[in-house]
C-alpha atoms as a PDB file:
ATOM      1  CA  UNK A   1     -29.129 -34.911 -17.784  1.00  0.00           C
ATOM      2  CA  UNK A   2     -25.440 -33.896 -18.246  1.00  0.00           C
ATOM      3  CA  UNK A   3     -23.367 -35.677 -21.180  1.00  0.00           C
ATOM      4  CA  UNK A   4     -19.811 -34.999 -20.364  1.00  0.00           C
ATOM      5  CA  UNK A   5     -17.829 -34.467 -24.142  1.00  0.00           C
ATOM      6  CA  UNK A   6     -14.437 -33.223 -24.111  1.00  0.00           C
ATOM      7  CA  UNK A   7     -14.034 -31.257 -20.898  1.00  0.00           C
ATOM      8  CA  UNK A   8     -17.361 -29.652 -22.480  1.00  0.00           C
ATOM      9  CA  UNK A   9     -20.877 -30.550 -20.768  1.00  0.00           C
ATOM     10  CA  UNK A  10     -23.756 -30.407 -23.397  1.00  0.00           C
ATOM     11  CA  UNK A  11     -26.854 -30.363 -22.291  1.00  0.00           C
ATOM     12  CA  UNK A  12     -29.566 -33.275 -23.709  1.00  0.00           C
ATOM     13  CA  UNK A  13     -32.534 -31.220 -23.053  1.00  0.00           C
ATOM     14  CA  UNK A  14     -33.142 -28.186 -25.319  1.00  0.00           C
ATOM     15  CA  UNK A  15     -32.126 -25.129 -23.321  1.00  0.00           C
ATOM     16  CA  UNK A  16     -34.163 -21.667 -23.665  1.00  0.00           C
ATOM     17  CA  UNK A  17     -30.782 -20.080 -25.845  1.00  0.00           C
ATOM     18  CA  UNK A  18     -33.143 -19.811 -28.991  1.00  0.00           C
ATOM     19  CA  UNK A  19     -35.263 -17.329 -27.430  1.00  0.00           C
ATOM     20  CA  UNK A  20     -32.389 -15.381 -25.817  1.00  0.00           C
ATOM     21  CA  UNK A  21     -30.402 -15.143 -29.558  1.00  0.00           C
ATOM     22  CA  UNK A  22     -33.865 -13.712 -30.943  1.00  0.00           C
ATOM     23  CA  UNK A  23     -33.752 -11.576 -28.021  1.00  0.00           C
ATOM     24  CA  UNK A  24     -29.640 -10.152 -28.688  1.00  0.00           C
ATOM     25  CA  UNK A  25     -30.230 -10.450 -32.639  1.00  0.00           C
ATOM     26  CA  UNK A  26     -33.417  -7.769 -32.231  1.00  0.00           C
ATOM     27  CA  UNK A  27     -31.305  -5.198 -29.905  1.00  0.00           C
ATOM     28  CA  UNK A  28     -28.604  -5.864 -32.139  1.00  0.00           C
ATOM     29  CA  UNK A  29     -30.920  -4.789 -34.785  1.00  0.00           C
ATOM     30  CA  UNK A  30     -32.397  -2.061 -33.135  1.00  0.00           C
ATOM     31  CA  UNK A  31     -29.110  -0.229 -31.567  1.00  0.00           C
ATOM     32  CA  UNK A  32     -27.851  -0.213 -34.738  1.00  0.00           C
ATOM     33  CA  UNK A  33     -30.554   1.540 -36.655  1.00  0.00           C
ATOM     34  CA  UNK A  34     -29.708   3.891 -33.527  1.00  0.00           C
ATOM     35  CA  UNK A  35     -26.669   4.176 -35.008  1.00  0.00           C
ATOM     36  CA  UNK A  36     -27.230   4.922 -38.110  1.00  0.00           C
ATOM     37  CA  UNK A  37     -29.368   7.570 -37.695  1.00  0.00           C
ATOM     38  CA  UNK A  38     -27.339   9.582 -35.597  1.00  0.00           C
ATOM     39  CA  UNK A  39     -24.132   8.983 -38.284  1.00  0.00           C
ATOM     40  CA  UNK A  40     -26.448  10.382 -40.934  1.00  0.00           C
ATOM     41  CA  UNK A  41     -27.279  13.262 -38.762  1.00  0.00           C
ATOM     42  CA  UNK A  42     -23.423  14.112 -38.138  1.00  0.00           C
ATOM     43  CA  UNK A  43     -23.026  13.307 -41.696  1.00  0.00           C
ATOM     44  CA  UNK A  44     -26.278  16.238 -42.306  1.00  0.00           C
ATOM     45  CA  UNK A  45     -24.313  18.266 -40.058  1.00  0.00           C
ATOM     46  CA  UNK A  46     -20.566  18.264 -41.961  1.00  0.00           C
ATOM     47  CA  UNK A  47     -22.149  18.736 -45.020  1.00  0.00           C
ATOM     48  CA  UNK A  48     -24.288  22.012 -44.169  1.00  0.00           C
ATOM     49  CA  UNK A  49     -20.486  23.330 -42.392  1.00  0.00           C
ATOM     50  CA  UNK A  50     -19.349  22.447 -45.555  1.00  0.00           C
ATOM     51  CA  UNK A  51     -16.995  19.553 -44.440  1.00  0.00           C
ATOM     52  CA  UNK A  52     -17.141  16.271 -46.127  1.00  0.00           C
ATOM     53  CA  UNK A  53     -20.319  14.074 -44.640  1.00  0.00           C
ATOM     54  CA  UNK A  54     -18.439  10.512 -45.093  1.00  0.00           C
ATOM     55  CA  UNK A  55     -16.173  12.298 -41.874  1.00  0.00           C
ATOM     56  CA  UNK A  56     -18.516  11.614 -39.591  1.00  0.00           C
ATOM     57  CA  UNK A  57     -17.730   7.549 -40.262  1.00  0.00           C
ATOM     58  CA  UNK A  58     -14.327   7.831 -39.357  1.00  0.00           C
ATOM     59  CA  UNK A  59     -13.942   7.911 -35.517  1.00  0.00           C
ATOM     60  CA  UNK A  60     -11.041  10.192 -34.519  1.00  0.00           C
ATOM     61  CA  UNK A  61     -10.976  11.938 -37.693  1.00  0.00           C
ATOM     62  CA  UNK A  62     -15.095  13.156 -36.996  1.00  0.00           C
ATOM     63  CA  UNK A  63     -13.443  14.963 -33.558  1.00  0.00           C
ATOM     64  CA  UNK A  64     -11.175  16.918 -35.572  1.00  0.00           C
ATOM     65  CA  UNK A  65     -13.757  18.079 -37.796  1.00  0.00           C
ATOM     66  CA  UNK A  66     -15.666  19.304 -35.054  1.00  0.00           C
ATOM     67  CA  UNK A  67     -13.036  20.976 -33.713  1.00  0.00           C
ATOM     68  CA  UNK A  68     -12.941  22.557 -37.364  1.00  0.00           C
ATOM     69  CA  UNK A  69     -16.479  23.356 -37.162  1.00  0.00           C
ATOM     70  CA  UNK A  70     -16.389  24.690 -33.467  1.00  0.00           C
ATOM     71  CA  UNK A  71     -13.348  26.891 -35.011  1.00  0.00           C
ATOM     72  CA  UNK A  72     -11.181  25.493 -32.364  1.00  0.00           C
ATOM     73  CA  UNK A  73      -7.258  24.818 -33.050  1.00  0.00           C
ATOM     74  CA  UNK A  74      -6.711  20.742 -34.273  1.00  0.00           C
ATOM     75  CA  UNK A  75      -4.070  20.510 -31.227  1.00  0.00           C
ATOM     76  CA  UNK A  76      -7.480  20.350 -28.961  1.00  0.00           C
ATOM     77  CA  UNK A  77      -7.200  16.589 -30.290  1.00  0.00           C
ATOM     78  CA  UNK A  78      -5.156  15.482 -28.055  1.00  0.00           C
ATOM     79  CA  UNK A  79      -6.876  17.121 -25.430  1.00  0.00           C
ATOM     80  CA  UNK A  80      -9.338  15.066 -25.795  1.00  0.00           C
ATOM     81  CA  UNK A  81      -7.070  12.139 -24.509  1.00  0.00           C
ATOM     82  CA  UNK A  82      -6.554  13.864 -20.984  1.00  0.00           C
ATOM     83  CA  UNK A  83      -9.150  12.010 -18.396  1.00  0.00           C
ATOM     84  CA  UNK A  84     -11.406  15.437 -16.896  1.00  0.00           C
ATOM     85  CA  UNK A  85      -9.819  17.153 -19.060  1.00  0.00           C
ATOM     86  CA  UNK A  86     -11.991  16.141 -22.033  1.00  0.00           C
ATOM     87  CA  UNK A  87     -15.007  16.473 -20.541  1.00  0.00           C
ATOM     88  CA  UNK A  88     -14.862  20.411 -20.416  1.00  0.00           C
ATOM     89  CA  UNK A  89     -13.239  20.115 -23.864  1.00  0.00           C
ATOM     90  CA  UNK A  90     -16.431  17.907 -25.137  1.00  0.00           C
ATOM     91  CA  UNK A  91     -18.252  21.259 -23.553  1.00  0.00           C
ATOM     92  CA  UNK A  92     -16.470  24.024 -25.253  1.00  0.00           C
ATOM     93  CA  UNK A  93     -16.517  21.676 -28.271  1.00  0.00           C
ATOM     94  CA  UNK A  94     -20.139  21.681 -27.853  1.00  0.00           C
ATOM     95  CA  UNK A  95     -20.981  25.140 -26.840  1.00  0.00           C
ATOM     96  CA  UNK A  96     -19.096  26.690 -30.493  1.00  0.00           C
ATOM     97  CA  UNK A  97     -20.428  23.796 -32.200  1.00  0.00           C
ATOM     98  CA  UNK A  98     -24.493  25.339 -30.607  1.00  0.00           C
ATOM     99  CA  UNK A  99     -23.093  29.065 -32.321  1.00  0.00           C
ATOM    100  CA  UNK A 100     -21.919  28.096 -34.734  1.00  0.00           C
ATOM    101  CA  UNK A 101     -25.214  26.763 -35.659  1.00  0.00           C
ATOM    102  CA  UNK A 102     -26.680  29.957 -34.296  1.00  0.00           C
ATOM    103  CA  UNK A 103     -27.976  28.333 -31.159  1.00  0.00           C
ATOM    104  CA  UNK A 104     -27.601  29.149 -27.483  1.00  0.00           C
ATOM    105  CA  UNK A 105     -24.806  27.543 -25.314  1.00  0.00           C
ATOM    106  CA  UNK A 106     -27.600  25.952 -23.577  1.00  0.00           C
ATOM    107  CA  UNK A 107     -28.328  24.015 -26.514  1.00  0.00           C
ATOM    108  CA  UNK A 108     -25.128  22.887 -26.909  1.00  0.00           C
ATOM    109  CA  UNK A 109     -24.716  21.675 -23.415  1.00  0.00           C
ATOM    110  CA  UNK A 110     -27.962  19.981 -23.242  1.00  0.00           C
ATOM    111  CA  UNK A 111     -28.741  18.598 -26.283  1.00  0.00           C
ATOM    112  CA  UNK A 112     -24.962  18.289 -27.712  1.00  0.00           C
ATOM    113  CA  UNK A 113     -23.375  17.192 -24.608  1.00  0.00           C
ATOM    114  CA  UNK A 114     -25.810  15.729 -21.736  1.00  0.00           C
ATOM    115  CA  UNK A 115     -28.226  14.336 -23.366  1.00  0.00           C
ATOM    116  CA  UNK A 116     -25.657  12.147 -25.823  1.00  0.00           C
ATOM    117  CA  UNK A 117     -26.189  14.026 -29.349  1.00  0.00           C
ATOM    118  CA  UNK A 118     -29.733  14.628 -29.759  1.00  0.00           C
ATOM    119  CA  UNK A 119     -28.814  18.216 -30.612  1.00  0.00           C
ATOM    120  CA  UNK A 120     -27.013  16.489 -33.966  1.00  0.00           C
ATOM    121  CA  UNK A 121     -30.351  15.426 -35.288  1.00  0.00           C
ATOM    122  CA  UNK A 122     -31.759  18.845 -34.675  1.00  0.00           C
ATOM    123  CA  UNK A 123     -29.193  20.709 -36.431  1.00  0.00           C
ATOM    124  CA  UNK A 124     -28.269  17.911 -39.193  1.00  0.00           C
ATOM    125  CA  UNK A 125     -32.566  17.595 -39.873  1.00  0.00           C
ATOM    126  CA  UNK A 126     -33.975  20.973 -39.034  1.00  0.00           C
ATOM    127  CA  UNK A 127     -33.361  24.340 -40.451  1.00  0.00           C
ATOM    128  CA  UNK A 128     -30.117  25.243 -38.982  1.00  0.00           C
ATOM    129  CA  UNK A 129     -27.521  27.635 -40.879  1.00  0.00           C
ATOM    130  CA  UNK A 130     -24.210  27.301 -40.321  1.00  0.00           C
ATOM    131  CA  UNK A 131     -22.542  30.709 -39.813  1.00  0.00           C
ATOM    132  CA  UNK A 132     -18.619  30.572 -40.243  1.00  0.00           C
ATOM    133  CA  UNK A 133     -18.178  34.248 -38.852  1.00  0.00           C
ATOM    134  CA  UNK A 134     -19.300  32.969 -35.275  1.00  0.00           C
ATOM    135  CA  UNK A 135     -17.224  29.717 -35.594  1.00  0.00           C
ATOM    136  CA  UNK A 136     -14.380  31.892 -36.543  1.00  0.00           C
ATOM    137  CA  UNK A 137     -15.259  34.525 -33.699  1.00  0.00           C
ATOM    138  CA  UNK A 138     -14.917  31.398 -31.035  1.00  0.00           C
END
């Protein structure tokens, strides 16, 4: 049964939202514990290029450091704001960003690029060096 209220209809019964807020609240939850693990890995990953970690919070500001890291010039930045165009710059990006690391441009187009980051964790947790002679050679 419908109770009309102010242009508003409430309904009497008690409708099934409870379970779909529990629902929202826990991917809620989850995709940000998502997030937060990849902004400590981009955090990892400023601070072994020797860039300040709390970067990687800030959002257009983290792209610039990149470009920094990738030894590409900070004008790239508004590259970045050309449709097409930024997707090959997100791929050189990530290619000098994979040397710089001393990985392969493979890893920087599969794991930086395609595959939405999961190359950050690897070089922000694992044993990578960066090497400012081949961001500097880019």
């Amino acid at each position: 049964m419908l109770i009309p209220m102010a242009g508003l209809y409430l309904q009497a019964e008690n409708p099934p939202t409870g379970g779909l807020l529990a629902l929202g609240g826990a991917f809620f939850a989850v995709m940000f514990a998502i997030a937060a693990v990849f902004i400590a890995a981009l955090w990892k990953v400023f601070r072994k290029a020797g860039q300040p970690g709390w970067a990687a919070l800030i959002p257009i500001y983290n792209f610039y450091i990149l470009l920094k890291i990738a030894g590409k010039p900070g004008w790239w930045l508004l590259l970045l704001l050309v449709p097409f165009v930024n997707l090959v710059i997100f791929i050189l990006i990530s290619i000098e960003v994979a040397k710089a690391f001393g990985r392969s441009p493979a890893f920087g187009v599969i794991l930086l690029f395609l595959v939405g980051g999961i190359g950050y964790l690897i070089l922000g947790f694992g044993g990578a060096q960066y090497s400012r002679r081949a961001a500097a050679a880019a």
